[in-house]
PDB file of N, CA and C in Angstrom:
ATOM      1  N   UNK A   1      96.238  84.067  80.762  1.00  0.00           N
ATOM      2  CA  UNK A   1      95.817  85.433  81.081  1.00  0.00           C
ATOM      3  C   UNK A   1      95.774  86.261  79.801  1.00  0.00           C
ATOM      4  N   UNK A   2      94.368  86.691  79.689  1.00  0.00           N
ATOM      5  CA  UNK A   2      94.496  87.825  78.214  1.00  0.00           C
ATOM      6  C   UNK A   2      95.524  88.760  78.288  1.00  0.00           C
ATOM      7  N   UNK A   3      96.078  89.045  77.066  1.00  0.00           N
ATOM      8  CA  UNK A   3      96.865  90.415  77.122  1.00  0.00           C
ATOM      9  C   UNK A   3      96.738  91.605  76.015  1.00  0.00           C
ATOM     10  N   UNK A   4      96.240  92.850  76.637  1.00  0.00           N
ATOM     11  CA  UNK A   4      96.489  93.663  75.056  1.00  0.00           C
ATOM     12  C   UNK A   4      97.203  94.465  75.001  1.00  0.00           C
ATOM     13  N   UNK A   5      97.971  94.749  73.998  1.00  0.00           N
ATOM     14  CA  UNK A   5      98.876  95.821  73.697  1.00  0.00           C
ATOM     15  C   UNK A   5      98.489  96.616  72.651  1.00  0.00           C
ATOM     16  N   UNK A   6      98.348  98.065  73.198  1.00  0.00           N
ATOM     17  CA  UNK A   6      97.637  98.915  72.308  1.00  0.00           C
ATOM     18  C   UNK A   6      99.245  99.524  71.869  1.00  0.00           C
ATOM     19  N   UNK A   7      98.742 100.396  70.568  1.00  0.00           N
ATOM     20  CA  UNK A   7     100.045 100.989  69.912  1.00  0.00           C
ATOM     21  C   UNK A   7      99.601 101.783  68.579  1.00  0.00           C
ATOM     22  N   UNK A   8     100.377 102.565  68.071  1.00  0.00           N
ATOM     23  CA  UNK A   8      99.805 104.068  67.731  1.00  0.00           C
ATOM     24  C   UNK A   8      99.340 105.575  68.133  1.00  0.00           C
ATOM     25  N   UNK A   9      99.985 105.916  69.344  1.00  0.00           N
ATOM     26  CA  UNK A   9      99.388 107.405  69.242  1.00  0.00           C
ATOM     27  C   UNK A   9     100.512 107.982  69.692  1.00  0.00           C
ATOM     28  N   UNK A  10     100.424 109.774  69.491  1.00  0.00           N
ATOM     29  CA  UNK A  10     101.884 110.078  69.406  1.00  0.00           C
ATOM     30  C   UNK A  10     101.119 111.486  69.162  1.00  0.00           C
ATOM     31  N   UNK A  11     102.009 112.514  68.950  1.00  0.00           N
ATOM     32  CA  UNK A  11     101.479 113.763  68.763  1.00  0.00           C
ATOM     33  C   UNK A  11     101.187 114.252  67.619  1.00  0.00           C
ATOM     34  N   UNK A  12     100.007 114.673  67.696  1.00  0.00           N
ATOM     35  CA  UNK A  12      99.369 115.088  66.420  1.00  0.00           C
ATOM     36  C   UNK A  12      98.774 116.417  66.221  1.00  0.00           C
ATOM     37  N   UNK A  13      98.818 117.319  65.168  1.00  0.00           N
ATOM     38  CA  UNK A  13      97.877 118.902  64.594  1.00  0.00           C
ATOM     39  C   UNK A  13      96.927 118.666  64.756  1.00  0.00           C
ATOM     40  N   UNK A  14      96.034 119.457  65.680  1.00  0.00           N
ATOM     41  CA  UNK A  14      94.233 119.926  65.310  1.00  0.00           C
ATOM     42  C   UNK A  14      93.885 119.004  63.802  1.00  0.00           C
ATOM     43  N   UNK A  15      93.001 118.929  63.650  1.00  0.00           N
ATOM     44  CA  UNK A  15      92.556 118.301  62.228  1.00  0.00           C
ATOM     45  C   UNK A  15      93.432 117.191  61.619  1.00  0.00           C
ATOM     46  N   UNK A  16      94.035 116.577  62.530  1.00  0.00           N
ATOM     47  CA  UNK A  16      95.130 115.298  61.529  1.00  0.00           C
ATOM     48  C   UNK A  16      94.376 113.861  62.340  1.00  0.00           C
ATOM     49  N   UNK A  17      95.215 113.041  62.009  1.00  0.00           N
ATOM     50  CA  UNK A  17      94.428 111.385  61.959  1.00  0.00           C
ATOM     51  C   UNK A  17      95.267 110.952  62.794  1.00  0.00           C
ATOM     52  N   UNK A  18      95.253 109.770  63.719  1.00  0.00           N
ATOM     53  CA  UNK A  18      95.987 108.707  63.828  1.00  0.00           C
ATOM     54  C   UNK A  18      94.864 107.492  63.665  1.00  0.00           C
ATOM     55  N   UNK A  19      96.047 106.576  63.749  1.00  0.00           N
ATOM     56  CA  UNK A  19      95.264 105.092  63.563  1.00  0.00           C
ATOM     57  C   UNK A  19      95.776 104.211  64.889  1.00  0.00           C
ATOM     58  N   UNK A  20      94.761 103.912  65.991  1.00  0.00           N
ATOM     59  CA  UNK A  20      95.337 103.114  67.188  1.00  0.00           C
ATOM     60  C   UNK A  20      94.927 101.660  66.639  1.00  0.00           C
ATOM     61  N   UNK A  21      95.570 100.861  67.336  1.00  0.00           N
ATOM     62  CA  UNK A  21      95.993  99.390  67.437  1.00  0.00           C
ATOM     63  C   UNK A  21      95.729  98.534  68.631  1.00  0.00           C
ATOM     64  N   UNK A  22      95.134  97.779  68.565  1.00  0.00           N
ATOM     65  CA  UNK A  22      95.177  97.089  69.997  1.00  0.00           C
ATOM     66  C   UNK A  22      94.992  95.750  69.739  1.00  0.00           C
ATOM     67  N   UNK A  23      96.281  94.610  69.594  1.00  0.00           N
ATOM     68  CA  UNK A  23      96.226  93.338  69.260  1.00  0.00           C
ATOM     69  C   UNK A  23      96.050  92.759  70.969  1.00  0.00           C
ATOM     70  N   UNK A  24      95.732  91.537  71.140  1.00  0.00           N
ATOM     71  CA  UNK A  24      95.095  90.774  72.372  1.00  0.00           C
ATOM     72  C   UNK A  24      95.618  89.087  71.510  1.00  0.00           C
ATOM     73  N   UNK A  25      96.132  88.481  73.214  1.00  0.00           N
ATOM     74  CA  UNK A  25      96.806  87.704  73.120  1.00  0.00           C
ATOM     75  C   UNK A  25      95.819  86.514  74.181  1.00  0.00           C
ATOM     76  N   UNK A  26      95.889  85.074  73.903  1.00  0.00           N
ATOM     77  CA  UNK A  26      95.488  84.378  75.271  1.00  0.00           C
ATOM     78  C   UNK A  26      93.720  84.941  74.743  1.00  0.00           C
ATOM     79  N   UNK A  27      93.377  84.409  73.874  1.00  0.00           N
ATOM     80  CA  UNK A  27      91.715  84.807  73.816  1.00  0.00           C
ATOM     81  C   UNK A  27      91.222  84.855  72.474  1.00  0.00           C
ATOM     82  N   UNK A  28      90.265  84.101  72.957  1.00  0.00           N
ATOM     83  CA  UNK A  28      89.456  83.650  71.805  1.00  0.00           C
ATOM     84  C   UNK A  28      88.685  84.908  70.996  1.00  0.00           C
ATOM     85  N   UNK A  29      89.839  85.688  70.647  1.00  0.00           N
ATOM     86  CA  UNK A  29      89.258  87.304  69.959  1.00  0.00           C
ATOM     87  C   UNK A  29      88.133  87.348  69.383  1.00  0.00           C
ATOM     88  N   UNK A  30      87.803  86.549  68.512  1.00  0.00           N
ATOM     89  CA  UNK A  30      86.550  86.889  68.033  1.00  0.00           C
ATOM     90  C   UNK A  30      85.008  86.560  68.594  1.00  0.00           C
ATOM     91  N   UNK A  31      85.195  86.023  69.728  1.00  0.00           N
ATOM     92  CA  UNK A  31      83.557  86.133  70.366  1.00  0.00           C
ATOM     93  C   UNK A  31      83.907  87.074  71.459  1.00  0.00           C
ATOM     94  N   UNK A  32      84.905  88.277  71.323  1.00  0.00           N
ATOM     95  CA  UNK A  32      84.456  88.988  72.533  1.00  0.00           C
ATOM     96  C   UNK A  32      84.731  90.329  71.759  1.00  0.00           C
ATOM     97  N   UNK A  33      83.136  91.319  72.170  1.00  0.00           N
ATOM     98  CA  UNK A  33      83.037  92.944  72.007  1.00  0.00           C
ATOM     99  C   UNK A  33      84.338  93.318  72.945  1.00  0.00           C
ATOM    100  N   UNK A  34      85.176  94.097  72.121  1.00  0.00           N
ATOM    101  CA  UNK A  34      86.333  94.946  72.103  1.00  0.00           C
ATOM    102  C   UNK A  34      85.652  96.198  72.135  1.00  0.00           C
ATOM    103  N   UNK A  35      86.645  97.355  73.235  1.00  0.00           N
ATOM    104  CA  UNK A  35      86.523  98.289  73.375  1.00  0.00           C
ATOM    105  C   UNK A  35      87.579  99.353  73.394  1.00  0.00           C
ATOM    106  N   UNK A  36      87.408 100.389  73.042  1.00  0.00           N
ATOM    107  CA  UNK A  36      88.234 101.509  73.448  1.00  0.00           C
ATOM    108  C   UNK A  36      87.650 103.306  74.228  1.00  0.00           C
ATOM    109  N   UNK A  37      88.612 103.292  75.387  1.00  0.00           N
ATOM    110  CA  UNK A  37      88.569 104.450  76.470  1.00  0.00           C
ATOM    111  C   UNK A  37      89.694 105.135  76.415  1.00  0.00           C
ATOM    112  N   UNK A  38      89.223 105.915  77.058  1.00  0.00           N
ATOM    113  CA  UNK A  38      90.220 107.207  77.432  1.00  0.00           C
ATOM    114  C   UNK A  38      89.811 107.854  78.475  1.00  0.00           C
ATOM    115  N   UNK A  39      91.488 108.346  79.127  1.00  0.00           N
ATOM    116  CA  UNK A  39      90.995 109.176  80.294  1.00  0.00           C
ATOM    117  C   UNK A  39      92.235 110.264  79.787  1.00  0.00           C
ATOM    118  N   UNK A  40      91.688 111.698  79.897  1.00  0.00           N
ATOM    119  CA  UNK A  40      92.602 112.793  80.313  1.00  0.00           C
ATOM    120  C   UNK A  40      92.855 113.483  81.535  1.00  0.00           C
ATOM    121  N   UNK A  41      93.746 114.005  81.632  1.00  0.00           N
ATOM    122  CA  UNK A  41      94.114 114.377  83.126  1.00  0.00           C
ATOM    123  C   UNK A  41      93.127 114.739  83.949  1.00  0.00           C
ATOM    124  N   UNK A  42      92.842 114.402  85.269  1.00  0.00           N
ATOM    125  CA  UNK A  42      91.958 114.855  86.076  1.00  0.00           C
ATOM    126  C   UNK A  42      90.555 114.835  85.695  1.00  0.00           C
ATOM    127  N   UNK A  43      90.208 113.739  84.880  1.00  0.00           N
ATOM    128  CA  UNK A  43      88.880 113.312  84.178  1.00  0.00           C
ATOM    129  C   UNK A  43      89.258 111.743  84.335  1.00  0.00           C
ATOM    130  N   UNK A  44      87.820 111.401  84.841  1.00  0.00           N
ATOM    131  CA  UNK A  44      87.675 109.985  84.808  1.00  0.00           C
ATOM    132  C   UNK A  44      87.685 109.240  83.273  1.00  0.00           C
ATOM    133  N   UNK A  45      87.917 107.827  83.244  1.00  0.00           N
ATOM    134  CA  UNK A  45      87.970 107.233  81.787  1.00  0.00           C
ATOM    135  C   UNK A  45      86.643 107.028  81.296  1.00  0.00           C
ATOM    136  N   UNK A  46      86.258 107.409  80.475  1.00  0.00           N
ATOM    137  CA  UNK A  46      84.843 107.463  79.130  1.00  0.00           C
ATOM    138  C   UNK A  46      85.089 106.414  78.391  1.00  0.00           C
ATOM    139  N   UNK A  47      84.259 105.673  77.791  1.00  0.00           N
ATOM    140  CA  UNK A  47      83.657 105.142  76.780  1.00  0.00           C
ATOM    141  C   UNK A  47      83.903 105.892  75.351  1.00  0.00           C
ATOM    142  N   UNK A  48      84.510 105.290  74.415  1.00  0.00           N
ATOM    143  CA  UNK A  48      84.917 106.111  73.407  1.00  0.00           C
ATOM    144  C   UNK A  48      84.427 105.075  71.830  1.00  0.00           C
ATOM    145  N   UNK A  49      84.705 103.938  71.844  1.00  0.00           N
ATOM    146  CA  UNK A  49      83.854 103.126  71.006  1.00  0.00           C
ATOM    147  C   UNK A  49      83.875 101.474  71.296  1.00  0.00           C
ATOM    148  N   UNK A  50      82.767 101.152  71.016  1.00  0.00           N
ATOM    149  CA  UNK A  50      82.723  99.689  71.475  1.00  0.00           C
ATOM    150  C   UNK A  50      82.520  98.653  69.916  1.00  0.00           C
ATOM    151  N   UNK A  51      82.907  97.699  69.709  1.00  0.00           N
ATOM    152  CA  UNK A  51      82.447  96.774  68.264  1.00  0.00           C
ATOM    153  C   UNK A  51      82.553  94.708  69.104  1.00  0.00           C
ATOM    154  N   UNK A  52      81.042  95.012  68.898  1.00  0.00           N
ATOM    155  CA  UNK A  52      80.909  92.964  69.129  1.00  0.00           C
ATOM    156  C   UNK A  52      81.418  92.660  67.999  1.00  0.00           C
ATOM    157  N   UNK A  53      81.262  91.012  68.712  1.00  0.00           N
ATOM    158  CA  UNK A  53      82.014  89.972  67.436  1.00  0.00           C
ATOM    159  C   UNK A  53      80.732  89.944  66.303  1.00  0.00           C
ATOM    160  N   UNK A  54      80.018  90.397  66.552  1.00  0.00           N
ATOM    161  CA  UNK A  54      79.466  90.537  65.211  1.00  0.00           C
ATOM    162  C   UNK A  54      79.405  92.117  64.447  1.00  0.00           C
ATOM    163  N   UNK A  55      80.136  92.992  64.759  1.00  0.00           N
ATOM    164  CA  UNK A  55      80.713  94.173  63.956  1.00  0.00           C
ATOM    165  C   UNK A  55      80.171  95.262  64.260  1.00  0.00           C
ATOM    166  N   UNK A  56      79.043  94.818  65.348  1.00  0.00           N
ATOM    167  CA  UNK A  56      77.834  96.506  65.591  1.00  0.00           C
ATOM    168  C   UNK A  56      78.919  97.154  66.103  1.00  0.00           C
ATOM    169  N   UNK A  57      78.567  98.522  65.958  1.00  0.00           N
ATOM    170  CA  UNK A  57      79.717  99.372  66.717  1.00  0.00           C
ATOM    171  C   UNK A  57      78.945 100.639  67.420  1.00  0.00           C
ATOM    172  N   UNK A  58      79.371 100.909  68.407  1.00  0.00           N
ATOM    173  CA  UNK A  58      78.660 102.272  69.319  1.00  0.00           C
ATOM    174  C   UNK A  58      79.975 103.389  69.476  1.00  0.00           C
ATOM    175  N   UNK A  59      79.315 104.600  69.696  1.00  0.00           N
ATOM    176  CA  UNK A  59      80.594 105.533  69.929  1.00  0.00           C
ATOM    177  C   UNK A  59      79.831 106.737  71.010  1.00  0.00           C
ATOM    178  N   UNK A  60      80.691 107.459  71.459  1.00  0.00           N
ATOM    179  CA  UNK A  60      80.588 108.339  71.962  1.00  0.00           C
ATOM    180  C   UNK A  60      79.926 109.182  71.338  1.00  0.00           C
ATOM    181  N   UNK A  61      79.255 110.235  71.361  1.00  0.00           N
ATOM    182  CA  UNK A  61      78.645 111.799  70.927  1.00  0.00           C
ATOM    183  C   UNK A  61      79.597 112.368  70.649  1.00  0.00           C
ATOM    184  N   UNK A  62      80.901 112.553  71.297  1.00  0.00           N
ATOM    185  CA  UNK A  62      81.467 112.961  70.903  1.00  0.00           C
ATOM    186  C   UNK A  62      82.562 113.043  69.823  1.00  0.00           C
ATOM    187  N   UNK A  63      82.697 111.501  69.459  1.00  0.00           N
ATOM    188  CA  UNK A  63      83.813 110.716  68.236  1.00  0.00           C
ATOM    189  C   UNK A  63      82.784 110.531  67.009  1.00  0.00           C
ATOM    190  N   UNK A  64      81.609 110.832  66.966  1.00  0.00           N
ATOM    191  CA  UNK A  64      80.612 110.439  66.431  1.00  0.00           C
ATOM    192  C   UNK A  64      80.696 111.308  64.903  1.00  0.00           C
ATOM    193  N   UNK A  65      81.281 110.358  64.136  1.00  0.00           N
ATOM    194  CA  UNK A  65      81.744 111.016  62.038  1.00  0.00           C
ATOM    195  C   UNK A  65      82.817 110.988  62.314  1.00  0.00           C
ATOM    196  N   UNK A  66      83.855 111.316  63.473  1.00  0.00           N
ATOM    197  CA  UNK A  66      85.391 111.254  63.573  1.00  0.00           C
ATOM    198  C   UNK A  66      85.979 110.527  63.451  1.00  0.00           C
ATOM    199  N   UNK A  67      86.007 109.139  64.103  1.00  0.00           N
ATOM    200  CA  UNK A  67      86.454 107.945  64.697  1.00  0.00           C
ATOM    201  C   UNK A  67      85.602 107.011  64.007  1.00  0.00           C
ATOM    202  N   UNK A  68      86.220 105.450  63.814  1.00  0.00           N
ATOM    203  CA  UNK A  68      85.645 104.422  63.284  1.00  0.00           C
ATOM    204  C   UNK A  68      86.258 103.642  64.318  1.00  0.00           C
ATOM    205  N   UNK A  69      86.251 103.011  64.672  1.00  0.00           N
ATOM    206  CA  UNK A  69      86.089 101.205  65.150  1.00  0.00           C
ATOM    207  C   UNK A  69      85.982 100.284  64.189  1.00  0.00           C
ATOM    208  N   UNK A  70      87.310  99.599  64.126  1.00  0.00           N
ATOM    209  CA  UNK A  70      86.934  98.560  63.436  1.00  0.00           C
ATOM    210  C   UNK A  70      88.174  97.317  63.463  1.00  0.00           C
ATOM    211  N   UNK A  71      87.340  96.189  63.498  1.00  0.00           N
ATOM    212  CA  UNK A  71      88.274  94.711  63.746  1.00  0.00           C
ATOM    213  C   UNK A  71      89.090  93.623  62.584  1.00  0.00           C
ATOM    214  N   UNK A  72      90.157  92.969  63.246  1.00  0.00           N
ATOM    215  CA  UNK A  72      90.573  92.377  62.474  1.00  0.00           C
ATOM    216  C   UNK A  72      90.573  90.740  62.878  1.00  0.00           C
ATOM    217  N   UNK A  73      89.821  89.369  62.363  1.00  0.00           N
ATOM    218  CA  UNK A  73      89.885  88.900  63.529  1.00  0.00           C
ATOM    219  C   UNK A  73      91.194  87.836  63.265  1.00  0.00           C
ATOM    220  N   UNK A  74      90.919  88.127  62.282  1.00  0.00           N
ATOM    221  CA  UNK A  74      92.576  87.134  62.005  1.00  0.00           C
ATOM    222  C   UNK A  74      93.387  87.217  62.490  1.00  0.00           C
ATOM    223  N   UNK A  75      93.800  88.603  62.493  1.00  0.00           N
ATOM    224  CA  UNK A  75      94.953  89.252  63.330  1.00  0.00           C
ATOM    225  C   UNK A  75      94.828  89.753  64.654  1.00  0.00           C
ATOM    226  N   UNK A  76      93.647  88.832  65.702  1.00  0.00           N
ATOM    227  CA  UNK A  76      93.095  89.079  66.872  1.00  0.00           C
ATOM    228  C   UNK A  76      93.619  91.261  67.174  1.00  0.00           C
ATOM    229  N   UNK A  77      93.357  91.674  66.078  1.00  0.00           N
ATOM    230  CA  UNK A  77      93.520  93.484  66.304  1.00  0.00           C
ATOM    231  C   UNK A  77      91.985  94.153  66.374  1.00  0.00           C
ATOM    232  N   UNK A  78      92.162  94.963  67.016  1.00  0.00           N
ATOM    233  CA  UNK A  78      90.713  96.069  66.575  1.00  0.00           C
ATOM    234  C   UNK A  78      91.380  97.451  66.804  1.00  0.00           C
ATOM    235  N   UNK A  79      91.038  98.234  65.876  1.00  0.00           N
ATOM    236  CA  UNK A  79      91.524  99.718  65.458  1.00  0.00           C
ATOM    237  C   UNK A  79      90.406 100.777  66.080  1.00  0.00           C
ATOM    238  N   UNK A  80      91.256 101.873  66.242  1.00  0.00           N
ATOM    239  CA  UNK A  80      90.657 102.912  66.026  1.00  0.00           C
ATOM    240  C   UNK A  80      91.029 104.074  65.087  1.00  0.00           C
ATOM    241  N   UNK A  81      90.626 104.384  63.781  1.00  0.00           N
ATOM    242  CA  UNK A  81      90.547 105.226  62.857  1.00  0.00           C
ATOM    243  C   UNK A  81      90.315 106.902  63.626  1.00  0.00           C
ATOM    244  N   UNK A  82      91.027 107.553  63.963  1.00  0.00           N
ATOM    245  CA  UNK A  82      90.891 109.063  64.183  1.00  0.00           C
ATOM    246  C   UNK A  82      91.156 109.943  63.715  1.00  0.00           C
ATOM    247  N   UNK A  83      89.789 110.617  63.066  1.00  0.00           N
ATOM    248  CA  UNK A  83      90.406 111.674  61.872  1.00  0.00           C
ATOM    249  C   UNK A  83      89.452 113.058  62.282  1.00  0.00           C
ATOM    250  N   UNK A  84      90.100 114.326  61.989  1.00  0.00           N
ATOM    251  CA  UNK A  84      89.572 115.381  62.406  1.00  0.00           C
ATOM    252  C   UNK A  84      89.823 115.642  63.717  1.00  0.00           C
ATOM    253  N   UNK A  85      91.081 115.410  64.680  1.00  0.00           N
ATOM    254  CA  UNK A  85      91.342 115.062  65.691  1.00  0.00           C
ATOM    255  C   UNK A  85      91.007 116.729  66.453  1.00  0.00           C
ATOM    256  N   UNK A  86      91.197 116.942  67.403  1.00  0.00           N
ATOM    257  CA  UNK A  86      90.746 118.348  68.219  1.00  0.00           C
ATOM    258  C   UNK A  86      91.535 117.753  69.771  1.00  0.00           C
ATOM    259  N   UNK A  87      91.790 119.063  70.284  1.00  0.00           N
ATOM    260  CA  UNK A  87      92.902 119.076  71.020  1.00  0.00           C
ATOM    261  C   UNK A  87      91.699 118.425  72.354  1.00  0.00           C
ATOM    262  N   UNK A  88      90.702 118.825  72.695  1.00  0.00           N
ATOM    263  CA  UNK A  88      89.911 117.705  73.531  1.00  0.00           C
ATOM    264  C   UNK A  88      90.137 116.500  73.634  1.00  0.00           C
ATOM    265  N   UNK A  89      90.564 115.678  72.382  1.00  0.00           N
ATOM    266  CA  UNK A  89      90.599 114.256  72.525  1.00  0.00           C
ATOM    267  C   UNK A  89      92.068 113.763  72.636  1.00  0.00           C
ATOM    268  N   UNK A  90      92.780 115.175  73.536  1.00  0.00           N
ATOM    269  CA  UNK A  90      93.976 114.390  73.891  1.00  0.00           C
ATOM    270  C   UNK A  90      93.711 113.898  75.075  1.00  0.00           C
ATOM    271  N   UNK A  91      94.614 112.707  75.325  1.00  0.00           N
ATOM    272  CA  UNK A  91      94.054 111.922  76.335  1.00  0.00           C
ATOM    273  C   UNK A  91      94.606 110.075  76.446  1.00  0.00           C
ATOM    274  N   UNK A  92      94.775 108.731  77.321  1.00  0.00           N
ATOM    275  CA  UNK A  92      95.434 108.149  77.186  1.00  0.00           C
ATOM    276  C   UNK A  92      94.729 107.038  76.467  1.00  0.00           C
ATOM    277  N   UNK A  93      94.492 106.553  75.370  1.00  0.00           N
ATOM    278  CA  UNK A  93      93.611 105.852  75.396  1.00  0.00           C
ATOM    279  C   UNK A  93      93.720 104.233  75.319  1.00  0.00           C
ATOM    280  N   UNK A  94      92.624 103.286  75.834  1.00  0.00           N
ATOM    281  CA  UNK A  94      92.672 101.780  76.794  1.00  0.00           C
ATOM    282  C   UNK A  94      91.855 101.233  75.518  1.00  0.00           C
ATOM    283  N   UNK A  95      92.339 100.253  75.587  1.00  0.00           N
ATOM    284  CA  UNK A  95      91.575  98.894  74.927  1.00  0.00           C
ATOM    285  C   UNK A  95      91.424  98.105  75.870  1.00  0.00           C
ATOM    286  N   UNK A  96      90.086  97.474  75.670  1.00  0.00           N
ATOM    287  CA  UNK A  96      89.390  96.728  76.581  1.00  0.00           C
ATOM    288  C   UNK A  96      88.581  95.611  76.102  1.00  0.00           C
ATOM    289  N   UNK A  97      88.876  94.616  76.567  1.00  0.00           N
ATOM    290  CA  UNK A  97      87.981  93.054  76.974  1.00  0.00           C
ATOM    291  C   UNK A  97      87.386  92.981  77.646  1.00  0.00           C
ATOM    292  N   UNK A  98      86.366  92.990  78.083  1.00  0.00           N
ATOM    293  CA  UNK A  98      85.665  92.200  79.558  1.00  0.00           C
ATOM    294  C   UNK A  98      86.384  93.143  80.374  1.00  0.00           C
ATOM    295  N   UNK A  99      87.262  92.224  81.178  1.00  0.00           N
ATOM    296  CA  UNK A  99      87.518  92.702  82.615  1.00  0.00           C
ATOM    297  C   UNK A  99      89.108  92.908  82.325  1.00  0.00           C
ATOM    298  N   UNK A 100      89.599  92.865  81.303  1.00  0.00           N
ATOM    299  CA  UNK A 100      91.445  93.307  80.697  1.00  0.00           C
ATOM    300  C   UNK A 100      91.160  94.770  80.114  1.00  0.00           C
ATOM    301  N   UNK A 101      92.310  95.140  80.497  1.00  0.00           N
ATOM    302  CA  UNK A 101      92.757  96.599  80.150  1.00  0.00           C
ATOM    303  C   UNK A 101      94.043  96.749  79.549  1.00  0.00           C
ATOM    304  N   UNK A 102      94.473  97.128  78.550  1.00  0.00           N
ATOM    305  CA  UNK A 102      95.882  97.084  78.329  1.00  0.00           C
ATOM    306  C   UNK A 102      96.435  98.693  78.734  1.00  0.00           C
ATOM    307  N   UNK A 103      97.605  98.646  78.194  1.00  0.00           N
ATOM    308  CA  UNK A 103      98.545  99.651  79.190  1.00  0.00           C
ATOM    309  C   UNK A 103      98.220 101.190  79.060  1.00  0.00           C
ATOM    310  N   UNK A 104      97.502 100.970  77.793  1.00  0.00           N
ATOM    311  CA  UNK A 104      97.023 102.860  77.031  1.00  0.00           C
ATOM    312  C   UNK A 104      98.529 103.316  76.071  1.00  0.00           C
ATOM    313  N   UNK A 105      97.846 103.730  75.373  1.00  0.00           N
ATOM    314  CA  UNK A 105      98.717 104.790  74.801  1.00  0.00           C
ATOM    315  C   UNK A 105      97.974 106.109  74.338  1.00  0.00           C
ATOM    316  N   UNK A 106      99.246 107.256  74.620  1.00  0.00           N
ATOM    317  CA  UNK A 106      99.483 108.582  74.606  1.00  0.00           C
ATOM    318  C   UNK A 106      98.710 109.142  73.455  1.00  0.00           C
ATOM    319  N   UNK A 107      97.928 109.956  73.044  1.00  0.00           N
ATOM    320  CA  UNK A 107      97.562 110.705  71.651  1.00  0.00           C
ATOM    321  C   UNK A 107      97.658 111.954  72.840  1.00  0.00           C
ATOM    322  N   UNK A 108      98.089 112.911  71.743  1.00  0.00           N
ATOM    323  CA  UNK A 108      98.096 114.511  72.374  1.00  0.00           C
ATOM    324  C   UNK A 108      97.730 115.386  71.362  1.00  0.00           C
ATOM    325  N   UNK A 109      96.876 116.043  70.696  1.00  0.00           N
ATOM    326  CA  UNK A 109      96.405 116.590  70.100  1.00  0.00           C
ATOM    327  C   UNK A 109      96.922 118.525  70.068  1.00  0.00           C
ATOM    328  N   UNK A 110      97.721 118.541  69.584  1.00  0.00           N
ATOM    329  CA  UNK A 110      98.506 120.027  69.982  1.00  0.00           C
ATOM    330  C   UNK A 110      98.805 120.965  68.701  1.00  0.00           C
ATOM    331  N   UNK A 111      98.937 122.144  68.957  1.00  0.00           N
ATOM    332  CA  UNK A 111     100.049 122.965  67.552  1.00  0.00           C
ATOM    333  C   UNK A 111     101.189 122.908  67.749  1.00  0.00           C
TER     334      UNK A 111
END
């Protein structure tokens, strides 16, 4: 059974960075497009950036110059780079395989 464990987010200032994590276990990491979502309260979960095993990457309109996507495949990880953060993109955010979801973690974007 795949497994991912995302890790990195925590509370952060208007305009500061984090860097999320999401290593995956049980899977042949590198032929499968990795994803990352988010849902905030009382909002359904969005699409926030996607990267195939061959490195294309898509993002939201809204993460779009903010956020990078990007993989490691050695270390079956794929990141998310968040910089210029805004209190909108607090929220829980999912790494995703196919049809696996891992548990989310917390970013809160606050003063």
């Amino acid at each position: 059974q795949v497994q991912l464990v995302e890790s990195g987010g925590g509370l952060v200032q208007p305009g500061g960075s984090l860097r999320l994590s999401c290593t995956a276990s049980r899977i042949i990491f590198s032929i499968y497009t990795m994803g990352w979502y988010r849902q905030a309260p009382g909002k359904q979960r969005e699409l926030v950036a996607t990267i195939t095993s061959g490195g294309s990457t898509n993002y939201a309109d809204s993460v779009k110059g903010r956020f990078t996507i990007s993989r490691d495949n050695a270390k079956n990880t794929v990141y998310l780079q968040m910089n210029s953060l805004k209190p909108e993109d607090t929220a829980v955010y999912y790494c995703n395989a196919r049809l696996t979801w891992g548990q989310g973690t917390q970013v809160t974007v606050s003063s």
